[in-house]
N, C-alpha and C. Protein backbone atom coordinates (compact mmCIF):
# COMPACT_ATOMS: atom_id res chain seq x y z
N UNK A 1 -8.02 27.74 -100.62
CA UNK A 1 -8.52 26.81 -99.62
C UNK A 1 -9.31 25.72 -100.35
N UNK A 2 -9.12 24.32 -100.02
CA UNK A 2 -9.57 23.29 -100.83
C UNK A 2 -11.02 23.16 -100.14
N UNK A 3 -11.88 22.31 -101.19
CA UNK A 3 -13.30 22.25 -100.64
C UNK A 3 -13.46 21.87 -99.43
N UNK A 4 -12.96 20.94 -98.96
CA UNK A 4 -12.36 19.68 -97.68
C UNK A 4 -12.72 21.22 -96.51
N UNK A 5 -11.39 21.69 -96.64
CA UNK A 5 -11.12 23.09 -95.99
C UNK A 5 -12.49 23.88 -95.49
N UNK A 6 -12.88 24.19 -96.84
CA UNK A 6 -14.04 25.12 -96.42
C UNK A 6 -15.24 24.35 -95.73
N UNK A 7 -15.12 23.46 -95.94
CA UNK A 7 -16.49 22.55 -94.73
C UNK A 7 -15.75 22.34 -93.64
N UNK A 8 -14.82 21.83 -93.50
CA UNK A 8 -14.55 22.11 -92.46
C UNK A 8 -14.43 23.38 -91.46
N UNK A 9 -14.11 24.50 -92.32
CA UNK A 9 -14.59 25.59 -91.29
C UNK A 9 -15.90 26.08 -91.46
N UNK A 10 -16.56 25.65 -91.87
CA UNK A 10 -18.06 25.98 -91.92
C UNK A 10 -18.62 25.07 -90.91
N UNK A 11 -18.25 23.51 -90.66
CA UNK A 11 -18.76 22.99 -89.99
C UNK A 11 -18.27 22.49 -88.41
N UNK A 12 -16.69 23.25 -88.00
CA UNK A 12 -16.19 23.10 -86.70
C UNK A 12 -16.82 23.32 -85.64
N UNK A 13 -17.13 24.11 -85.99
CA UNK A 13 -17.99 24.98 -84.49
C UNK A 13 -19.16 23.78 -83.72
N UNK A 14 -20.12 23.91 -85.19
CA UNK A 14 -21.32 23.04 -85.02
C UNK A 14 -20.88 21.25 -84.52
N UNK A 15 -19.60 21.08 -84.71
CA UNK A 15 -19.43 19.36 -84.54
C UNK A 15 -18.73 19.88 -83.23
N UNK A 16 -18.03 20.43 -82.63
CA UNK A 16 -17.37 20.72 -81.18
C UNK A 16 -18.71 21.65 -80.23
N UNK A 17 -19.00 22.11 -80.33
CA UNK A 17 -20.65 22.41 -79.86
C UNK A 17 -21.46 21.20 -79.29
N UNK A 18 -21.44 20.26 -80.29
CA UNK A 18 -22.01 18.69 -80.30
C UNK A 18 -21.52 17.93 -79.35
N UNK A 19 -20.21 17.86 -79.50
CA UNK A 19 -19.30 16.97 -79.31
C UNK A 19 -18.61 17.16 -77.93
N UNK A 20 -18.72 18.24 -77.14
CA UNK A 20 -18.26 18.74 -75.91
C UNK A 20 -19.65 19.38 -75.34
N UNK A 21 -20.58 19.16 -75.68
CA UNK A 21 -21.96 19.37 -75.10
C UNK A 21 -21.73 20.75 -74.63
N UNK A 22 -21.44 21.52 -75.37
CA UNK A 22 -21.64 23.18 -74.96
C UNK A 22 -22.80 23.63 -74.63
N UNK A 23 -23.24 24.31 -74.15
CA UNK A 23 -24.13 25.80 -73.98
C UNK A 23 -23.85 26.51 -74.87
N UNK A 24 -25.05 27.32 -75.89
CA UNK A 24 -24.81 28.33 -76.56
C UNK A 24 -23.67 29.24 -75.95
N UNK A 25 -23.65 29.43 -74.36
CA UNK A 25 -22.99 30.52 -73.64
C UNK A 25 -21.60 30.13 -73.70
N UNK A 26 -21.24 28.32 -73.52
CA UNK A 26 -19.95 27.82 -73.63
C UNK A 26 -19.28 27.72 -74.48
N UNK A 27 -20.56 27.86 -75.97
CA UNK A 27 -19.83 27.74 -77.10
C UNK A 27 -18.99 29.35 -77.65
N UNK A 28 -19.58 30.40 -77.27
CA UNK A 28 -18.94 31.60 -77.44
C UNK A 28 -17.97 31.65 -76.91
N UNK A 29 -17.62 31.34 -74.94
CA UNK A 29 -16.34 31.58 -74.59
C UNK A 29 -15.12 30.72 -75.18
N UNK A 30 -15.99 29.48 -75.65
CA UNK A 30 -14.53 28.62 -77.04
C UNK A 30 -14.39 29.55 -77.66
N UNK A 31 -14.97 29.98 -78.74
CA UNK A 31 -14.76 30.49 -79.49
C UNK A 31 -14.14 31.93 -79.65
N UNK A 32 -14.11 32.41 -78.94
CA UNK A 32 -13.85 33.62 -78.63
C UNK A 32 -12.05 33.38 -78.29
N UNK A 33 -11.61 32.49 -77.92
CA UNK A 33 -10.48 31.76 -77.18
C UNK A 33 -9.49 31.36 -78.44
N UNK A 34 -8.13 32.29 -79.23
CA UNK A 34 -8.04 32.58 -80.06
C UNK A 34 -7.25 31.15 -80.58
N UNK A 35 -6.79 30.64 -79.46
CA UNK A 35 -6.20 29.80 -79.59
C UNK A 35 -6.64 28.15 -79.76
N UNK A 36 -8.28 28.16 -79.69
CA UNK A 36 -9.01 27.10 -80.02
C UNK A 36 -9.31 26.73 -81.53
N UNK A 37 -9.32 28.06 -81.94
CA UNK A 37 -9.31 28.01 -83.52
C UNK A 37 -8.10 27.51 -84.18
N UNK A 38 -7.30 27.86 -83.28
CA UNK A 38 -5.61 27.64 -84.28
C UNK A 38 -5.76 26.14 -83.89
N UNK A 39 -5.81 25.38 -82.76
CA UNK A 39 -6.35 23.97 -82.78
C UNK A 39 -7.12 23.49 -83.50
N UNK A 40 -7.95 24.06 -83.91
CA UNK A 40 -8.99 23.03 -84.56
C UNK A 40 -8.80 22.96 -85.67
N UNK A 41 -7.89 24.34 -86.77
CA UNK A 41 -7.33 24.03 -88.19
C UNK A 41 -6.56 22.99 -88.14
N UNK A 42 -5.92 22.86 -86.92
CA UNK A 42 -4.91 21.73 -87.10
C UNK A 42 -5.14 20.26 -86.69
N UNK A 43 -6.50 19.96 -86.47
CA UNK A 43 -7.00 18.80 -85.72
C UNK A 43 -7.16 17.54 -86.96
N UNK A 44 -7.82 18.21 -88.27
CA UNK A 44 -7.66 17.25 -89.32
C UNK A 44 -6.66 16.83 -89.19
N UNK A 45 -5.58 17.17 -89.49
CA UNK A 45 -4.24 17.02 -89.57
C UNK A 45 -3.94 15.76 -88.79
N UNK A 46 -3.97 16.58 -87.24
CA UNK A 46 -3.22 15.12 -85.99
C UNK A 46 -4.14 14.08 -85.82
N UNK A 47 -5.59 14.30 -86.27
CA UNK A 47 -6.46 12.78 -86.52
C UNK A 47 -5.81 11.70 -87.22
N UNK A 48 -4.84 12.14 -88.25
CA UNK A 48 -4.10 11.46 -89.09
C UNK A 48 -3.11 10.88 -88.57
N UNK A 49 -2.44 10.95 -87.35
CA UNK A 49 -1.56 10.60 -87.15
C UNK A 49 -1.89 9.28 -85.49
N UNK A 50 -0.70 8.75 -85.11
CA UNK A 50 -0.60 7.73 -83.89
C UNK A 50 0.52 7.84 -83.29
N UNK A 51 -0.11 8.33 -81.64
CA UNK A 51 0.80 8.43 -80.73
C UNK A 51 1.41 6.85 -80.37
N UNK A 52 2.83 6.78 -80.16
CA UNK A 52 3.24 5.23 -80.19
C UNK A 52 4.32 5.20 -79.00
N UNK A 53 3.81 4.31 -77.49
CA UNK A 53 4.67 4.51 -76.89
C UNK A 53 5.55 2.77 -76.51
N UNK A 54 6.85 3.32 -77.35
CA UNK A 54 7.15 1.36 -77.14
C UNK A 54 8.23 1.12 -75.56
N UNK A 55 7.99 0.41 -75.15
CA UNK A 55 8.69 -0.12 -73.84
C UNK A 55 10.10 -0.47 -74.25
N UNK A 56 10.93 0.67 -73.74
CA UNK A 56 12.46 0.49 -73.61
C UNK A 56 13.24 -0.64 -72.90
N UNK A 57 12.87 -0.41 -71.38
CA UNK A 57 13.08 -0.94 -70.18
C UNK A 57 11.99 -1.36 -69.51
N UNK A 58 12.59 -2.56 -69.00
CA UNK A 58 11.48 -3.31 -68.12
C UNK A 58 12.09 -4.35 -67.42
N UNK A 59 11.62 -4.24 -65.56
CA UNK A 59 12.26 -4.80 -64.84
C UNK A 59 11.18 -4.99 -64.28
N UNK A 60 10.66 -6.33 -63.13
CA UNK A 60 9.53 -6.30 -62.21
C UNK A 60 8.64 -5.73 -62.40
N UNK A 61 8.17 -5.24 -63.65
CA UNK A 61 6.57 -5.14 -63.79
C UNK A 61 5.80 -5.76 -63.29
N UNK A 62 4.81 -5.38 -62.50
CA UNK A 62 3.73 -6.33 -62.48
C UNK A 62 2.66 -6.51 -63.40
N UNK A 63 2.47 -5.64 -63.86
CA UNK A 63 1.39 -5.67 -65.32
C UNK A 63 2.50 -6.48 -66.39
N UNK A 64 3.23 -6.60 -66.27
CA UNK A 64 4.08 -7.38 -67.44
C UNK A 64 4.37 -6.88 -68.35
N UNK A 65 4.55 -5.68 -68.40
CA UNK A 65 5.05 -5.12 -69.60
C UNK A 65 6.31 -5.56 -69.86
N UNK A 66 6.89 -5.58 -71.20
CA UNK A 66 8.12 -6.05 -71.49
C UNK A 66 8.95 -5.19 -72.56
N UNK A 67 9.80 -5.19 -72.53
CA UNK A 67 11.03 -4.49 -73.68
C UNK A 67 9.95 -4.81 -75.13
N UNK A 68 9.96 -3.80 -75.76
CA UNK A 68 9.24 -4.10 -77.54
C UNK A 68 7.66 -3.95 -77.16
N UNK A 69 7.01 -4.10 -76.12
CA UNK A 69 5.57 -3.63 -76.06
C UNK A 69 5.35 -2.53 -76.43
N UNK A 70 4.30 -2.23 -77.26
CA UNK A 70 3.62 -0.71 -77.82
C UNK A 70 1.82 -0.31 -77.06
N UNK A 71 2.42 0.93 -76.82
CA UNK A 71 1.13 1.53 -75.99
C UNK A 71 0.48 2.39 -77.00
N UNK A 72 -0.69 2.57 -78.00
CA UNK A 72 -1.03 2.96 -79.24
C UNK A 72 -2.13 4.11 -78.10
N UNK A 73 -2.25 5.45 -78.87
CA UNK A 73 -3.16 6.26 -78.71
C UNK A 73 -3.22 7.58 -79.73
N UNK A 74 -4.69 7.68 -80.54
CA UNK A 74 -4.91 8.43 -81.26
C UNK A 74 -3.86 9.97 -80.60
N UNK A 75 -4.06 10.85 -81.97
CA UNK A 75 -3.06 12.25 -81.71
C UNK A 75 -3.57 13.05 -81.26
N UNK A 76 -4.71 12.53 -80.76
CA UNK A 76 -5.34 13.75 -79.41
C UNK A 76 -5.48 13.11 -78.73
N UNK A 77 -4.43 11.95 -78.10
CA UNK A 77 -4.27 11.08 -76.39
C UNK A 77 -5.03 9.97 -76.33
N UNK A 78 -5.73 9.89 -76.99
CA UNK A 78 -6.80 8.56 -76.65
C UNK A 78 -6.27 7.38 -76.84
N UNK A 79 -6.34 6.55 -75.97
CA UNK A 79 -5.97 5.01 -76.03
C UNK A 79 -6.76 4.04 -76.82
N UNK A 80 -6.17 3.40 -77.58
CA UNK A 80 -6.47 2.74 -78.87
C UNK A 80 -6.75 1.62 -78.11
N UNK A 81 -7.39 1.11 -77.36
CA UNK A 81 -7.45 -0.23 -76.58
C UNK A 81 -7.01 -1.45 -77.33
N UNK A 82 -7.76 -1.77 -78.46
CA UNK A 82 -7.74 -2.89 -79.32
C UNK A 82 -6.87 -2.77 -79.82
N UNK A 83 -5.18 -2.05 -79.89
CA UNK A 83 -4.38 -2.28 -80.29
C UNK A 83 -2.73 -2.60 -79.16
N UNK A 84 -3.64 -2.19 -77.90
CA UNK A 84 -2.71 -2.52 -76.94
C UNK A 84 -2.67 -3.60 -76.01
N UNK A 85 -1.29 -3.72 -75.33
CA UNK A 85 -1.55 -4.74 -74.42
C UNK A 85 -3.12 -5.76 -73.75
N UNK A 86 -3.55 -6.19 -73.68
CA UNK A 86 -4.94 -7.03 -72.65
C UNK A 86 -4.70 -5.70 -71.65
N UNK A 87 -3.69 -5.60 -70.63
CA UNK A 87 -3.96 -5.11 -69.49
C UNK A 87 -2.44 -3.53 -69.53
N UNK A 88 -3.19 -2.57 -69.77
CA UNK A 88 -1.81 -1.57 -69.64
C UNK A 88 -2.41 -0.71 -67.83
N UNK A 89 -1.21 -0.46 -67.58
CA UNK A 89 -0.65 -0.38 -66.27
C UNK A 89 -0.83 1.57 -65.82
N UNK A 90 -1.77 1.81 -65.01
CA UNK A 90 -2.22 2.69 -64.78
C UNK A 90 -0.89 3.69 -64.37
N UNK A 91 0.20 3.31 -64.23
CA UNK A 91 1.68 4.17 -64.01
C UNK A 91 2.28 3.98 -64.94
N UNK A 92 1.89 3.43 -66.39
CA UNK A 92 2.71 3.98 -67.56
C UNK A 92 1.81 4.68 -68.13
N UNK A 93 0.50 4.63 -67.62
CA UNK A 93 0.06 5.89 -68.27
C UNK A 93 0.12 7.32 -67.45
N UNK A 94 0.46 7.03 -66.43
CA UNK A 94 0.63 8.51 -65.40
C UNK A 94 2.25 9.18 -66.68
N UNK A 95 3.15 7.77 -67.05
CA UNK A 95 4.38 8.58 -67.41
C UNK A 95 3.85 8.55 -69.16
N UNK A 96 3.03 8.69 -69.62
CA UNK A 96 2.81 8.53 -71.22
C UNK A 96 2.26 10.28 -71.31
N UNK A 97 1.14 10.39 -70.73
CA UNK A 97 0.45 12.00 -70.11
C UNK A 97 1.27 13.40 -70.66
N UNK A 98 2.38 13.57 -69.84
CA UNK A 98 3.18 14.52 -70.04
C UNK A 98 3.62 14.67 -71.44
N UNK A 99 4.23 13.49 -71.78
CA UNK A 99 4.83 12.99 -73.40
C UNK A 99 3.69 13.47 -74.67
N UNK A 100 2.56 13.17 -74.24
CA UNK A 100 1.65 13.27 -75.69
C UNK A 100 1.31 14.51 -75.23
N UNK A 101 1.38 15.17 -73.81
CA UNK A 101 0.72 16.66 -73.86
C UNK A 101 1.91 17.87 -74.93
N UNK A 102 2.98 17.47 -74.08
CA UNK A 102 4.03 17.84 -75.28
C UNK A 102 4.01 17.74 -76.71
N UNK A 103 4.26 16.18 -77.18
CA UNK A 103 4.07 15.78 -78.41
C UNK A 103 2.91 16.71 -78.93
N UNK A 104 0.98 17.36 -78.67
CA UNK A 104 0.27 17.90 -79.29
C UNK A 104 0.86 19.37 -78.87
N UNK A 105 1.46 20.08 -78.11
CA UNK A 105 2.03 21.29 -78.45
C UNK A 105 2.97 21.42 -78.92
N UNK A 106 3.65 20.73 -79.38
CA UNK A 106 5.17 20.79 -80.48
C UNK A 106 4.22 20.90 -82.09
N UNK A 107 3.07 19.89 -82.17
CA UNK A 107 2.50 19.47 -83.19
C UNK A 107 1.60 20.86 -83.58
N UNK A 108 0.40 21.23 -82.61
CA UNK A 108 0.51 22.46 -82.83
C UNK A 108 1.05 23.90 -83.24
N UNK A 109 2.48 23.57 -82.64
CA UNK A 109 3.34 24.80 -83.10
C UNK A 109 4.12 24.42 -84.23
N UNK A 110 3.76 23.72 -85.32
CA UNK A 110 4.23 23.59 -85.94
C UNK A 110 6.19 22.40 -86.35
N UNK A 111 5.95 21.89 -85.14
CA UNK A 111 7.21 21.56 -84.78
C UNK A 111 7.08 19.59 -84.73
N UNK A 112 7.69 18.71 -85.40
CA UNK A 112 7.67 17.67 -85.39
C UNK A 112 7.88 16.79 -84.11
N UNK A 113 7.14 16.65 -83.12
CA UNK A 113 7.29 15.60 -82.11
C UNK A 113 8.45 14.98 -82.30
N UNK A 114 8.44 14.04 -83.05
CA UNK A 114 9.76 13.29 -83.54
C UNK A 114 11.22 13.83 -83.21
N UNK A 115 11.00 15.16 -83.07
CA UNK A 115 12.04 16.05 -82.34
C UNK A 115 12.54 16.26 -80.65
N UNK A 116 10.99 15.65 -80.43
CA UNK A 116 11.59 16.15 -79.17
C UNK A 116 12.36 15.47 -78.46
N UNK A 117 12.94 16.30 -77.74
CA UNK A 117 14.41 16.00 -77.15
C UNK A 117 14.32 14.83 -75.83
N UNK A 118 13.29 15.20 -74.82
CA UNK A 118 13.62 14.03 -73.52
C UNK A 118 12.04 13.07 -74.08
N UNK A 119 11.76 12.36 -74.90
CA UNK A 119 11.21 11.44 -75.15
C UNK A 119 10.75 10.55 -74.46
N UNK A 120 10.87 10.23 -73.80
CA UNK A 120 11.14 9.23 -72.76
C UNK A 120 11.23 9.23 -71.16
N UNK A 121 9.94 8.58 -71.08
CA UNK A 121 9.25 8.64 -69.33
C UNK A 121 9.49 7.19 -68.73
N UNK A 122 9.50 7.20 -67.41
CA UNK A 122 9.29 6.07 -66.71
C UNK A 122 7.84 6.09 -65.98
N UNK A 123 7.82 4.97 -65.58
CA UNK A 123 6.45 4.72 -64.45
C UNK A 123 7.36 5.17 -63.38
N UNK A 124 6.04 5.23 -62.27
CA UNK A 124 6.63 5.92 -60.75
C UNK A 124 6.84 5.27 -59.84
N UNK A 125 6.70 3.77 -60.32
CA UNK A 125 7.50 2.89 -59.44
C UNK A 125 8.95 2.80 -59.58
N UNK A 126 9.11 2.79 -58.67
CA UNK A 126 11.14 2.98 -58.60
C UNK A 126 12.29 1.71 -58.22
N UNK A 127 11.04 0.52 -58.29
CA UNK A 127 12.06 -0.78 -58.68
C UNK A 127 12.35 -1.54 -57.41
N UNK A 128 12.86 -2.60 -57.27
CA UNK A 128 12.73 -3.44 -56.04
C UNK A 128 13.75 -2.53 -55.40
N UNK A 129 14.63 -2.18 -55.86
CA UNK A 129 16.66 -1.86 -55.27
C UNK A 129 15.90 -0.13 -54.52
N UNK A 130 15.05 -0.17 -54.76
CA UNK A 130 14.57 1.31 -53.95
C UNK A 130 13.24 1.27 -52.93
N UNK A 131 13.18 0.34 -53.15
CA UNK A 131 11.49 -0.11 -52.08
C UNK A 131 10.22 -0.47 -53.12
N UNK A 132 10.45 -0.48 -54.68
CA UNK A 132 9.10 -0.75 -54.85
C UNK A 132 9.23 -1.71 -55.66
N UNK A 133 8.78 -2.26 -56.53
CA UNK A 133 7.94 -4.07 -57.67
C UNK A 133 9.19 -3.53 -58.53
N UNK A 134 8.66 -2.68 -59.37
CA UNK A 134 9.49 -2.62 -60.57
C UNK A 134 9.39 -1.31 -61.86
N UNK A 135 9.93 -1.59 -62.52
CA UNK A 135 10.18 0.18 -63.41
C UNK A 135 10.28 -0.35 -64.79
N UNK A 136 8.90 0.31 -65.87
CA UNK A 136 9.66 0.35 -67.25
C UNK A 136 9.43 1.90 -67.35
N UNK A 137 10.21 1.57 -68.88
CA UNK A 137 11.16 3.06 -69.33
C UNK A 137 9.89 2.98 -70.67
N UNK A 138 9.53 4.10 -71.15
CA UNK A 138 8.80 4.20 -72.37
C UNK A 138 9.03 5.13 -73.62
N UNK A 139 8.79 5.18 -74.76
CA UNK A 139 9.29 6.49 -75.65
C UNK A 139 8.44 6.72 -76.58
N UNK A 140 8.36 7.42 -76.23
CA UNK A 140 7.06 8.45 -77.72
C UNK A 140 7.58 8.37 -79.26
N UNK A 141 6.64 7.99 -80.38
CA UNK A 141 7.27 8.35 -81.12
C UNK A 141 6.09 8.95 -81.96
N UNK A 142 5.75 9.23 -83.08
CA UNK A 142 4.33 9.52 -83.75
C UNK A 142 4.57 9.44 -84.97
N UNK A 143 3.65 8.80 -85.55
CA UNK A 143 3.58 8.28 -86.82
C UNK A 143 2.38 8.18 -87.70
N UNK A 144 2.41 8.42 -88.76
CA UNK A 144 1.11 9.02 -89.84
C UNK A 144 0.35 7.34 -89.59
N UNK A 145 -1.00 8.20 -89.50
CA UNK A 145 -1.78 6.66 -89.18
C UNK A 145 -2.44 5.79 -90.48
C-alpha cells in the first residue's frame, strides 16, 4: 500500500464525518455499512475522472440546447457550472441522473462506464408532434480529468 494509500485510510473517516456533518452516532452506522468503505477506496480514483454529457439530438429546445453541447459534472454527479452551458435545462438533468447513477455503479464495480450499453437519455419533453416545445437526446461518456 503506497503512502498516498495509507493516509488516506487513516484519514477517510475523519474528512466524511466533516464533510456530511455526522453525529458520532451517524458516523458508526456509515461505517459499519460495508459497502461505504468499498466506496470510499474507490473515491480517489473517480475524483479523477469527468462525467461528460454531449447533446446528440435537439429539436425545440427552449433552453437552447443544441447538437455538440457538453453538460460537464465531476464523477460523483456534481455539475461543473463554469464549464457548462450559461443556462442548462432542468429536464436534461432529470435525463443525465439515472446515467451518472449507473455510470458510479459500473465504476464502483469495477466495470468501465464507457461500456455501458443504453448511454443515452432524453429530456421528458416529448416534442411539438406529441403536445410538448421540444426533445434533446444526451450521452454519457467519462473521461480521466
Amino acid at each position: 500500500m503506497s503512502i498516498k494509500n495509507k493516509m488516506w485510510d487513516l484519514t477517510k473517516w475523519k474528512i466524511m464525518k466533516s464533510h456530511l456533518g455526522y453525529s458520532d452516532e451517524e458516523m458508526e452506522i456509515f461505517k459499519n455499512r460495508p459497502q461505504n468503505e468499498d466506496i470510499l477506496s474507490k473515491a480517489p480514483s473517480l475524483m479523477k475522472k469527468t462525467i461528460i454529457f454531449e447533446v446528440k439530438e435537439s429539436h425545440g429546445c427552449n433552453s437552447q440546447h443544441r447538437v455538440g453541447d457538453k453538460l460537464y459534472f465531476d464523477g460523483a454527479g456534481n455539475l461543473l457550472t463554469k464549464h457548462c452551458p450559461e443556462k442548462v435545462c432542468i429536464y436534461a438533468m432529470h435525463a443525465a441522473t439515472p446515467l451518472i447513477y449507473a455510470a458510479n455503479e459500473l465504476f464502483y464495480a469495477g466495470v468501465d462506464p464507457n461500456e455501458m450499453r443504453f448511454n443515452r437519455s432524453a429530456c421528458i419533453d416529448v416534442g411539438v408532434k406529441c403536445g410538448g416545445w421540444g426533445r434533446i437526446v444526451i450521452e454519457l461518456s467519462m473521461v480521466d480529468r
